[in-house]
PDB file of N, CA and C in Angstrom:
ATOM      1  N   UNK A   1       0.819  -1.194   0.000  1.00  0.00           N
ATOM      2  CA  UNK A   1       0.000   0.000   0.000  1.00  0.00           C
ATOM      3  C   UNK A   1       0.864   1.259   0.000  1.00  0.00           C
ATOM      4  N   UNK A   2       1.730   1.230   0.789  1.00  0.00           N
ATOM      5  CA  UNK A   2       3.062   2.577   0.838  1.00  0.00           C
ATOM      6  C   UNK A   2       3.441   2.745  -0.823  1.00  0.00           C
ATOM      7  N   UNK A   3       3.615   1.702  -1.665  1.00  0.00           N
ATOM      8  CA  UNK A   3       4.072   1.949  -3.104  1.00  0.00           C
ATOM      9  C   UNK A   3       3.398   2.596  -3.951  1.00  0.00           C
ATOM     10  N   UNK A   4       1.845   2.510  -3.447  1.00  0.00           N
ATOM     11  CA  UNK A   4       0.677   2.710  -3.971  1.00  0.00           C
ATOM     12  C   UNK A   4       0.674   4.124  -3.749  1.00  0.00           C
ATOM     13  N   UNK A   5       0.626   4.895  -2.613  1.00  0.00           N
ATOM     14  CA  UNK A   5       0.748   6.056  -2.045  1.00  0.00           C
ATOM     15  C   UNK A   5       1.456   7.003  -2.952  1.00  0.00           C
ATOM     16  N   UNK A   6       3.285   6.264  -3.049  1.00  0.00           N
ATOM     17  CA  UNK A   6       3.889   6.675  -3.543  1.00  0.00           C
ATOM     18  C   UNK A   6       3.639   6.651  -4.839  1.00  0.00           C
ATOM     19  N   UNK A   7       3.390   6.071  -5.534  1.00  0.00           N
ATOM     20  CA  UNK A   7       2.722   6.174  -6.953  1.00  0.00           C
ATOM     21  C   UNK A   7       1.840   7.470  -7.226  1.00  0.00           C
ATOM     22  N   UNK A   8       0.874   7.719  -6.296  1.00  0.00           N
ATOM     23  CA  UNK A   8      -0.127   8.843  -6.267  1.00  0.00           C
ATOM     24  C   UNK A   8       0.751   9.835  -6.285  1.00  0.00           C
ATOM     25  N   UNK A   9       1.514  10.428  -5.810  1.00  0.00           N
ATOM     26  CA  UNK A   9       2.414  11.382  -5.118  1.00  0.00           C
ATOM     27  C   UNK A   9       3.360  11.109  -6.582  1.00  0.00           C
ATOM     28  N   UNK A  10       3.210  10.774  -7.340  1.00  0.00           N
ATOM     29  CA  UNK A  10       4.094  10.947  -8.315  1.00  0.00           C
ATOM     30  C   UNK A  10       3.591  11.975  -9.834  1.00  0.00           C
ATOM     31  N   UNK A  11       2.288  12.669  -9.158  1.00  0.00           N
ATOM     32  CA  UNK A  11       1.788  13.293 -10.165  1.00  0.00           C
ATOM     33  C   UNK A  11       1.650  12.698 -11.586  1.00  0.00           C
ATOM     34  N   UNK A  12       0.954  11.390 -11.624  1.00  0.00           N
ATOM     35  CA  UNK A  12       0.754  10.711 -12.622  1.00  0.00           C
ATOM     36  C   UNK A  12      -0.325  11.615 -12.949  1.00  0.00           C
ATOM     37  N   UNK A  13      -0.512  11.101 -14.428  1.00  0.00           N
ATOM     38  CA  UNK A  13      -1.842  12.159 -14.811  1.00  0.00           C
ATOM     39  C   UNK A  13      -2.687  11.164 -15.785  1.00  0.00           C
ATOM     40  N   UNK A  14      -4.183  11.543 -16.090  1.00  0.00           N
ATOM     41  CA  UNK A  14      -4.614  10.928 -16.874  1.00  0.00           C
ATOM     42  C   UNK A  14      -4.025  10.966 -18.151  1.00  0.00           C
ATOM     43  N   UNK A  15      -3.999   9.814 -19.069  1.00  0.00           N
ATOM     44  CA  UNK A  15      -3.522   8.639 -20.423  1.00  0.00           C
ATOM     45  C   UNK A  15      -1.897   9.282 -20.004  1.00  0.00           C
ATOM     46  N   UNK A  16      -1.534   9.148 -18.999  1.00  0.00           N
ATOM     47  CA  UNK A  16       0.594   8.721 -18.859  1.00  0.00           C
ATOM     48  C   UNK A  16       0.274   7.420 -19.133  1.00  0.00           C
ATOM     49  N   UNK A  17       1.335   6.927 -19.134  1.00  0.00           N
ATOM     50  CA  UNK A  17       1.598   5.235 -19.455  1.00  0.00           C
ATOM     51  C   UNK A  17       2.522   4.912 -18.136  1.00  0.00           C
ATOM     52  N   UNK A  18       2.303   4.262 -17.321  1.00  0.00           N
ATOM     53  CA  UNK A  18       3.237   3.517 -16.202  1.00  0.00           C
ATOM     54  C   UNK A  18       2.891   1.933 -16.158  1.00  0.00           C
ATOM     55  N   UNK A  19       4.162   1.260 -15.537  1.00  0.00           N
ATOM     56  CA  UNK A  19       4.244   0.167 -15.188  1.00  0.00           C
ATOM     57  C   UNK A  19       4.106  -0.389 -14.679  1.00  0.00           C
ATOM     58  N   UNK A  20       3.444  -1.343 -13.483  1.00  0.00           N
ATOM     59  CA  UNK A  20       3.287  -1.730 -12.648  1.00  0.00           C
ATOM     60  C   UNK A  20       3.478  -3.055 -12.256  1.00  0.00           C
ATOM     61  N   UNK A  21       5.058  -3.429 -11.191  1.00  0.00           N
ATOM     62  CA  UNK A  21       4.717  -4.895 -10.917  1.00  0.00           C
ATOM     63  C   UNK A  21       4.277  -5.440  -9.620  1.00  0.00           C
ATOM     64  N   UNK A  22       3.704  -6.639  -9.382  1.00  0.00           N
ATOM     65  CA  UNK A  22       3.480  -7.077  -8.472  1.00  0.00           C
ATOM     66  C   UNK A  22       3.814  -8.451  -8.493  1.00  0.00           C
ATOM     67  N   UNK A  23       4.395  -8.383  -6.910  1.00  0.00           N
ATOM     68  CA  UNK A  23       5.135 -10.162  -6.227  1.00  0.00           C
ATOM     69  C   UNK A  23       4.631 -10.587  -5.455  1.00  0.00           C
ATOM     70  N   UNK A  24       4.279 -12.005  -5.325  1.00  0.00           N
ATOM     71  CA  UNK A  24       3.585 -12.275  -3.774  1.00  0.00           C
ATOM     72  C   UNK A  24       2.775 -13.468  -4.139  1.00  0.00           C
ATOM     73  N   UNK A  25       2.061 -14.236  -3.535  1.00  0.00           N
ATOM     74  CA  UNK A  25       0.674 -15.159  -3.388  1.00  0.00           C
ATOM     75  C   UNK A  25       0.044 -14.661  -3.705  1.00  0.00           C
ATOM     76  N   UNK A  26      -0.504 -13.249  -3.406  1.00  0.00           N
ATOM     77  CA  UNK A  26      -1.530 -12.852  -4.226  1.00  0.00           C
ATOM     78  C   UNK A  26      -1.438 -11.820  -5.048  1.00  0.00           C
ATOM     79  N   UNK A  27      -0.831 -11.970  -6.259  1.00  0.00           N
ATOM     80  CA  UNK A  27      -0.326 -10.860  -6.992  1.00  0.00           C
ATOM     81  C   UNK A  27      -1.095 -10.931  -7.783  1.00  0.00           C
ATOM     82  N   UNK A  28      -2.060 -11.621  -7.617  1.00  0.00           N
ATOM     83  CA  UNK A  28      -3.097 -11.213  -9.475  1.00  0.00           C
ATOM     84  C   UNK A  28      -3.983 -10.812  -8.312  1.00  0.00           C
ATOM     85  N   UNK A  29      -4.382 -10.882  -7.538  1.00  0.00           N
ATOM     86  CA  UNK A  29      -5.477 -10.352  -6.776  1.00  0.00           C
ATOM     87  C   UNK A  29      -4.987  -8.564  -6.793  1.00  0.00           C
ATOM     88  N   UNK A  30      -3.758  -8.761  -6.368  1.00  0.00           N
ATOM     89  CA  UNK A  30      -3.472  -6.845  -6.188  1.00  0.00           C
ATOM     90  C   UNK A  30      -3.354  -6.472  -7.345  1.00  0.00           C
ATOM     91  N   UNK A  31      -2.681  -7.143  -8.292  1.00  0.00           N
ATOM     92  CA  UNK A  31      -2.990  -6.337 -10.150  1.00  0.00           C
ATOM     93  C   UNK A  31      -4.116  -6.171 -10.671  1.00  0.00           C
ATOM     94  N   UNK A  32      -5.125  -6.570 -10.052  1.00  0.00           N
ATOM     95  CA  UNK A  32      -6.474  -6.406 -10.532  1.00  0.00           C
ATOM     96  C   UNK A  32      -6.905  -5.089 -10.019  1.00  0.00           C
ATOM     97  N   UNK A  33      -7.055  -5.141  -8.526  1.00  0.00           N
ATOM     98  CA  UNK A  33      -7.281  -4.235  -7.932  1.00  0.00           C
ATOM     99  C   UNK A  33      -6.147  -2.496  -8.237  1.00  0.00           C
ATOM    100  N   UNK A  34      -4.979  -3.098  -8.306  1.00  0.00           N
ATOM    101  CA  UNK A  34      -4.392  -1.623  -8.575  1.00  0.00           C
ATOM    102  C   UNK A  34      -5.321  -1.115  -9.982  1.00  0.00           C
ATOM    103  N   UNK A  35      -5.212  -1.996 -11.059  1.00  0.00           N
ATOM    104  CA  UNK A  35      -5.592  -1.622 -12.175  1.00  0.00           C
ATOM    105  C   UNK A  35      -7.074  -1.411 -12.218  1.00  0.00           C
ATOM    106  N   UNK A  36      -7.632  -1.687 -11.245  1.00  0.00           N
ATOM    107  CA  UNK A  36      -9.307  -1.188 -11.173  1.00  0.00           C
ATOM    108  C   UNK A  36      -9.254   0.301 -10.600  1.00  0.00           C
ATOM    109  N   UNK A  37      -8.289   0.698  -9.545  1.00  0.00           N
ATOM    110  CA  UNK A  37      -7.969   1.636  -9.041  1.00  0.00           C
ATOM    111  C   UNK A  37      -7.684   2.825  -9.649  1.00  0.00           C
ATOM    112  N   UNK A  38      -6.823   2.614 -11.009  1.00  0.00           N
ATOM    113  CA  UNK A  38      -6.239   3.125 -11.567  1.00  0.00           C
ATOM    114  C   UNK A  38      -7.259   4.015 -12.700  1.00  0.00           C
ATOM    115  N   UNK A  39      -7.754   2.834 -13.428  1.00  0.00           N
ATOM    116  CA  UNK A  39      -9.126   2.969 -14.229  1.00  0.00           C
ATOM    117  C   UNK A  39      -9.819   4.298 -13.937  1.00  0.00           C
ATOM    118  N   UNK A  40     -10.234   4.065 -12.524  1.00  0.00           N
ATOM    119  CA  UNK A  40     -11.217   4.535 -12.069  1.00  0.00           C
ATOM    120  C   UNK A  40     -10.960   6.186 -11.274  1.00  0.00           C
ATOM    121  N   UNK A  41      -9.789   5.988 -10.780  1.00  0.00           N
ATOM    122  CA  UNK A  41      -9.355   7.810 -10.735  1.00  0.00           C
ATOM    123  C   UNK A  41      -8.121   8.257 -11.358  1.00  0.00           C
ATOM    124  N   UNK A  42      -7.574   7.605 -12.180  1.00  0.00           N
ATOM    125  CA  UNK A  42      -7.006   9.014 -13.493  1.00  0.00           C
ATOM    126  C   UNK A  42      -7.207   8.954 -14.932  1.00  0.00           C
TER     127      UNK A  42
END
């Protein structure tokens, strides 16, 4: 969640292009969710 934060705080803007990875057991669960996140406010 702190990466996530930091991501915000990076003055991304709507149609930038960024990358995003994720590691873990549940890493398709959080790539879904970042990318629903994402979708949905910029």
């Amino acid at each position: 969640m702190r990466k996530l934060l930091a991501l915000m705080g990076m003055a991304v803007k709507q149609n930038d292009e960024i990358t995003v990875q994720v590691e873990g057991d549940d890493e398709a669960a959080c790539a879904e969710a970042i990318e629903k996140f994402l979708k949905e406010n910029f």
